[in-house]
Protein backbone atom coordinates (compact mmCIF):
# COMPACT_ATOMS: atom_id res chain seq x y z
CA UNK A 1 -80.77 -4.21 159.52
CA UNK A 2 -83.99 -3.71 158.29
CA UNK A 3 -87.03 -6.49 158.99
CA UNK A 4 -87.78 -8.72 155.97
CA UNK A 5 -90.85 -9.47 157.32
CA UNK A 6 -92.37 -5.48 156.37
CA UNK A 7 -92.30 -6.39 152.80
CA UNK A 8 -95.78 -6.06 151.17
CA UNK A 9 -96.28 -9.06 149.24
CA UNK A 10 -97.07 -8.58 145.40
CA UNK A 11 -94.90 -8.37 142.16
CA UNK A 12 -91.78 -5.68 141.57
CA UNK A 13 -90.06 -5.41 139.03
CA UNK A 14 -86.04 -3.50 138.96
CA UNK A 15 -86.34 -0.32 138.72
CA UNK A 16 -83.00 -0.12 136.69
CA UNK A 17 -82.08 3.48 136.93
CA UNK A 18 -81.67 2.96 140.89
CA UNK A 19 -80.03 -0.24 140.74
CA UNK A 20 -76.55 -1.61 139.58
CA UNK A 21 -75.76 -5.04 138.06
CA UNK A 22 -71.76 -4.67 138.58
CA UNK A 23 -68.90 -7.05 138.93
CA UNK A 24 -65.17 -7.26 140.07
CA UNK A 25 -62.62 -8.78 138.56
CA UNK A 26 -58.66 -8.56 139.56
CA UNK A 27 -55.95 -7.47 136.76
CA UNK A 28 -52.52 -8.82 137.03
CA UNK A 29 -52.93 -9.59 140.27
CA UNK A 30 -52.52 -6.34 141.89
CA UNK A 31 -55.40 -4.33 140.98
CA UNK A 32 -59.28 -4.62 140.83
CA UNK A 33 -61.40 -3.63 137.67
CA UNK A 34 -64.54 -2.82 138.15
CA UNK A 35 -67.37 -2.74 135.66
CA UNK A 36 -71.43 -2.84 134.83
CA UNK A 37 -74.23 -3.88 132.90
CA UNK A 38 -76.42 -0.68 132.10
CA UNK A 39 -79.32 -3.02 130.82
CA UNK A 40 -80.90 -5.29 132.92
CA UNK A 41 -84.49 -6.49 133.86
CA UNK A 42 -85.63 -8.27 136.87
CA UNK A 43 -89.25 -9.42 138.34
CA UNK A 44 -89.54 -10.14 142.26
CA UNK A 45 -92.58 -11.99 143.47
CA UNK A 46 -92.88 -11.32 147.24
CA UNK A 47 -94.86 -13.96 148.83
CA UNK A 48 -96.21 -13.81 152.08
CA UNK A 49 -93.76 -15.72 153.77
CA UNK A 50 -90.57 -13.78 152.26
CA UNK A 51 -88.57 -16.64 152.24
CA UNK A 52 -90.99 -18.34 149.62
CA UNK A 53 -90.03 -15.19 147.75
CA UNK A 54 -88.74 -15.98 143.68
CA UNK A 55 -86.60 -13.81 141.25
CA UNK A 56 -86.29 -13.89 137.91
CA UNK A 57 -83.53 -11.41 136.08
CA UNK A 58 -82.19 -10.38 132.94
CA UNK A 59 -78.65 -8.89 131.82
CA UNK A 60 -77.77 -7.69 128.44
CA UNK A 61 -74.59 -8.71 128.23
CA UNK A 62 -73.78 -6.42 125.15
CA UNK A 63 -74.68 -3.56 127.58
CA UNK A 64 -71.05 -4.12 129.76
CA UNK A 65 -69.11 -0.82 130.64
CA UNK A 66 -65.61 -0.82 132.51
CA UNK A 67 -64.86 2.66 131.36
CA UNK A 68 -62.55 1.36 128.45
CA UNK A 69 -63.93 1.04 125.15
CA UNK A 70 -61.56 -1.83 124.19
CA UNK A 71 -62.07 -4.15 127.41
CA UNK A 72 -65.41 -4.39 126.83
CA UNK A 73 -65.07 -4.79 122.63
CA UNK A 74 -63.18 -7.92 123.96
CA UNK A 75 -65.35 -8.66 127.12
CA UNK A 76 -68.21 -8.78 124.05
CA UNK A 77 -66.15 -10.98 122.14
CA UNK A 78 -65.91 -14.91 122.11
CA UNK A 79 -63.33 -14.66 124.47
CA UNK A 80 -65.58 -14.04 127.30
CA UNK A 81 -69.42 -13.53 126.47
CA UNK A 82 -69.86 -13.86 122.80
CA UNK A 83 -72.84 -11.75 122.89
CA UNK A 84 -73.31 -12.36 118.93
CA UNK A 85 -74.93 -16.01 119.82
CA UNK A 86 -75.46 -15.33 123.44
CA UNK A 87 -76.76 -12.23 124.46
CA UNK A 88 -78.29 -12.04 127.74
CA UNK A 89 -77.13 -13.80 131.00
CA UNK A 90 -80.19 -14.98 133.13
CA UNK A 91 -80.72 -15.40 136.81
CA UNK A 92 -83.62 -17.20 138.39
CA UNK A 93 -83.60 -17.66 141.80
CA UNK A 94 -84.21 -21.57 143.47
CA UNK A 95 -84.55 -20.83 147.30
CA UNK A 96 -84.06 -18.41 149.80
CA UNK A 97 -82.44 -19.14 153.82
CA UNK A 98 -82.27 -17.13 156.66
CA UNK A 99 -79.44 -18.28 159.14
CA UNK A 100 -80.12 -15.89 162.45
CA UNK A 101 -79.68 -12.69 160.74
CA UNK A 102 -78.59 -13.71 157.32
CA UNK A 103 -79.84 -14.05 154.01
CA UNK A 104 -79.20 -16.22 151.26
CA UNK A 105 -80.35 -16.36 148.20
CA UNK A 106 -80.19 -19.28 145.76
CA UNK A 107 -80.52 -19.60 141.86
CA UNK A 108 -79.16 -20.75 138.24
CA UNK A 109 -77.25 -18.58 136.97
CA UNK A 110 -76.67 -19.00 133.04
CA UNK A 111 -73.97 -17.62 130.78
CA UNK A 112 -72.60 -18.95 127.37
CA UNK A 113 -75.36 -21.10 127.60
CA UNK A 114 -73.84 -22.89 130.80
CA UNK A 115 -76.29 -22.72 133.81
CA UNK A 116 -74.82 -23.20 137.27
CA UNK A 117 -76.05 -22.53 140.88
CA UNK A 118 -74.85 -19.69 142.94
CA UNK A 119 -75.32 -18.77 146.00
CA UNK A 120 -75.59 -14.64 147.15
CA UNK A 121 -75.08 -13.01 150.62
CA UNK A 122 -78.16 -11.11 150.74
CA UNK A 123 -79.10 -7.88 152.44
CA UNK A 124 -82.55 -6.41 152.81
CA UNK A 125 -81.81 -2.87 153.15
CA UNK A 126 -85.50 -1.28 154.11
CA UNK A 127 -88.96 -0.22 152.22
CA UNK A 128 -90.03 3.56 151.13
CA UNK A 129 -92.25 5.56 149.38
CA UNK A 130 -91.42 7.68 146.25
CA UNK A 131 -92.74 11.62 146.11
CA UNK A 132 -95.44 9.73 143.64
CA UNK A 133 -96.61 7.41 145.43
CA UNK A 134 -94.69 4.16 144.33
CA UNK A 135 -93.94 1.31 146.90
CA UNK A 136 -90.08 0.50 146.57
CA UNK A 137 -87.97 -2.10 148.21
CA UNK A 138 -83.93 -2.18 148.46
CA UNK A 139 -81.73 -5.20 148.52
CA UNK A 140 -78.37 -5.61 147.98
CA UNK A 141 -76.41 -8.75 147.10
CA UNK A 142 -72.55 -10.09 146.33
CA UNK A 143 -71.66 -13.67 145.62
CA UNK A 144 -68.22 -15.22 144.22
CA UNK A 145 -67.96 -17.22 141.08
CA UNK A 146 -65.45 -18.80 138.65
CA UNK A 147 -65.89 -17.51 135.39
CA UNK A 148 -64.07 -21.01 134.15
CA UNK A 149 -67.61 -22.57 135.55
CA UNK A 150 -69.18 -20.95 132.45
CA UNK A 151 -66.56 -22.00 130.20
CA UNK A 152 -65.39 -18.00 130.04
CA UNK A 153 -61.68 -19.34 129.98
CA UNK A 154 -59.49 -16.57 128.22
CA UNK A 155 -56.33 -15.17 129.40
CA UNK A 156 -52.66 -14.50 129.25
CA UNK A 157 -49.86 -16.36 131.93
CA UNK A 158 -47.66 -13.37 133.00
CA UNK A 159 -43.72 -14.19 133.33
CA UNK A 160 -43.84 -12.75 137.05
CA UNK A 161 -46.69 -15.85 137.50
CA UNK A 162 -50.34 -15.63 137.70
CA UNK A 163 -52.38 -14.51 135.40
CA UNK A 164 -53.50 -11.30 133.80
CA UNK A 165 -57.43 -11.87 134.31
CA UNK A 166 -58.57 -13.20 137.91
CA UNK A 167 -60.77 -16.72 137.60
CA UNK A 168 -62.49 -15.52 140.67
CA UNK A 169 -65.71 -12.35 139.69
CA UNK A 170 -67.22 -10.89 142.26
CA UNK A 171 -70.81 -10.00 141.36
CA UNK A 172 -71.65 -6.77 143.27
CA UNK A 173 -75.93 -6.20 143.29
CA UNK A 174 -77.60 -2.63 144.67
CA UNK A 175 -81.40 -3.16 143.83
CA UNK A 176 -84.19 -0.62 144.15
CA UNK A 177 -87.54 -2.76 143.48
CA UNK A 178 -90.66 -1.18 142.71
CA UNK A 179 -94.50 -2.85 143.43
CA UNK A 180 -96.07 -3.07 140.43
């Protein structure tokens, strides 16, 4: 595990085309879907102390792909986002904990309108230098929610029980940062 503590303090921002905003969601109980955002926008201010550390992010929620053209028509749809009067989910961070060699990070998280805490295993994954000269920082991230918590509370009752859309999303980060 790489040491927090060798981040250079200073603003990043995501450098989206090496990062993923991606969740996990389970499909008639049996199987996993997987999907993405491919526009997002995030600012990191590294302070000193990396545990004073904030984060502020940015999801177009219009910009969801699970590889089928009609789940994410309806994942668009009032059913679950309604990106037509909300468009952009927003995360910004309220605290960050180490416990021994864990990270946690803390923030609202708002969709629909509906802002909520979560809570995200963290991972610092290391520092490096692009061939031009750019400071970049990884991290990677996962926390559970229930997408009932934002009032996202579509779906079908199957006649074998359950449901066909899992309550529980994992939300699945891999973020490159860059020093700005």
């Amino acid at each position: 595990m790489a040491d927090i503590n060798t981040l250079v303090p200073g603003t990043y921002t995501v450098d989206a085309a090496h990062s993923t905003v991606g969740f996990v969601a389970r499909h008639l109980m049996i199987t996993k879907v997987r999907g993405r955002f491919t526009s997002f926008s995030g600012n990191v201010e590294i302070a000193s102390n990396p545990l004073d550390s904030t984060v502020e992010a940015t999801v177009d929620l219009g910009s969801v792909d699970t590889g089928d053209a009609g789940r994410d028509g309806h994942l668009k749809g009032a059913d679950f986002f309604g990106v037509d009067e909300n468009p952009t989910m927003t995360f910004a961070s309220t605290g960050i904990k180490q416990d021994g060699g864990e990270y946690r990070l803390f923030g609202d998280l708002t969709i629909k309108g509906v802002t909520r805490n979560v809570e995200f295993d963290l991972e610092f994954e290391g520092t490096g230098t692009d061939p031009w000269n750019n400071a970049k920082a990884g991290f990677t991230a996962e926390a559970d929610i229930n997408r009932k918590d934002w009032g996202i509370e579509w779906n079908v009752a199957l006649e074998t029980g359950g449901v066909l859309v899992s309550d529980k999303i994992k939300i699945q980060l891999d973020i490159q940062l860059v020093k700005a």
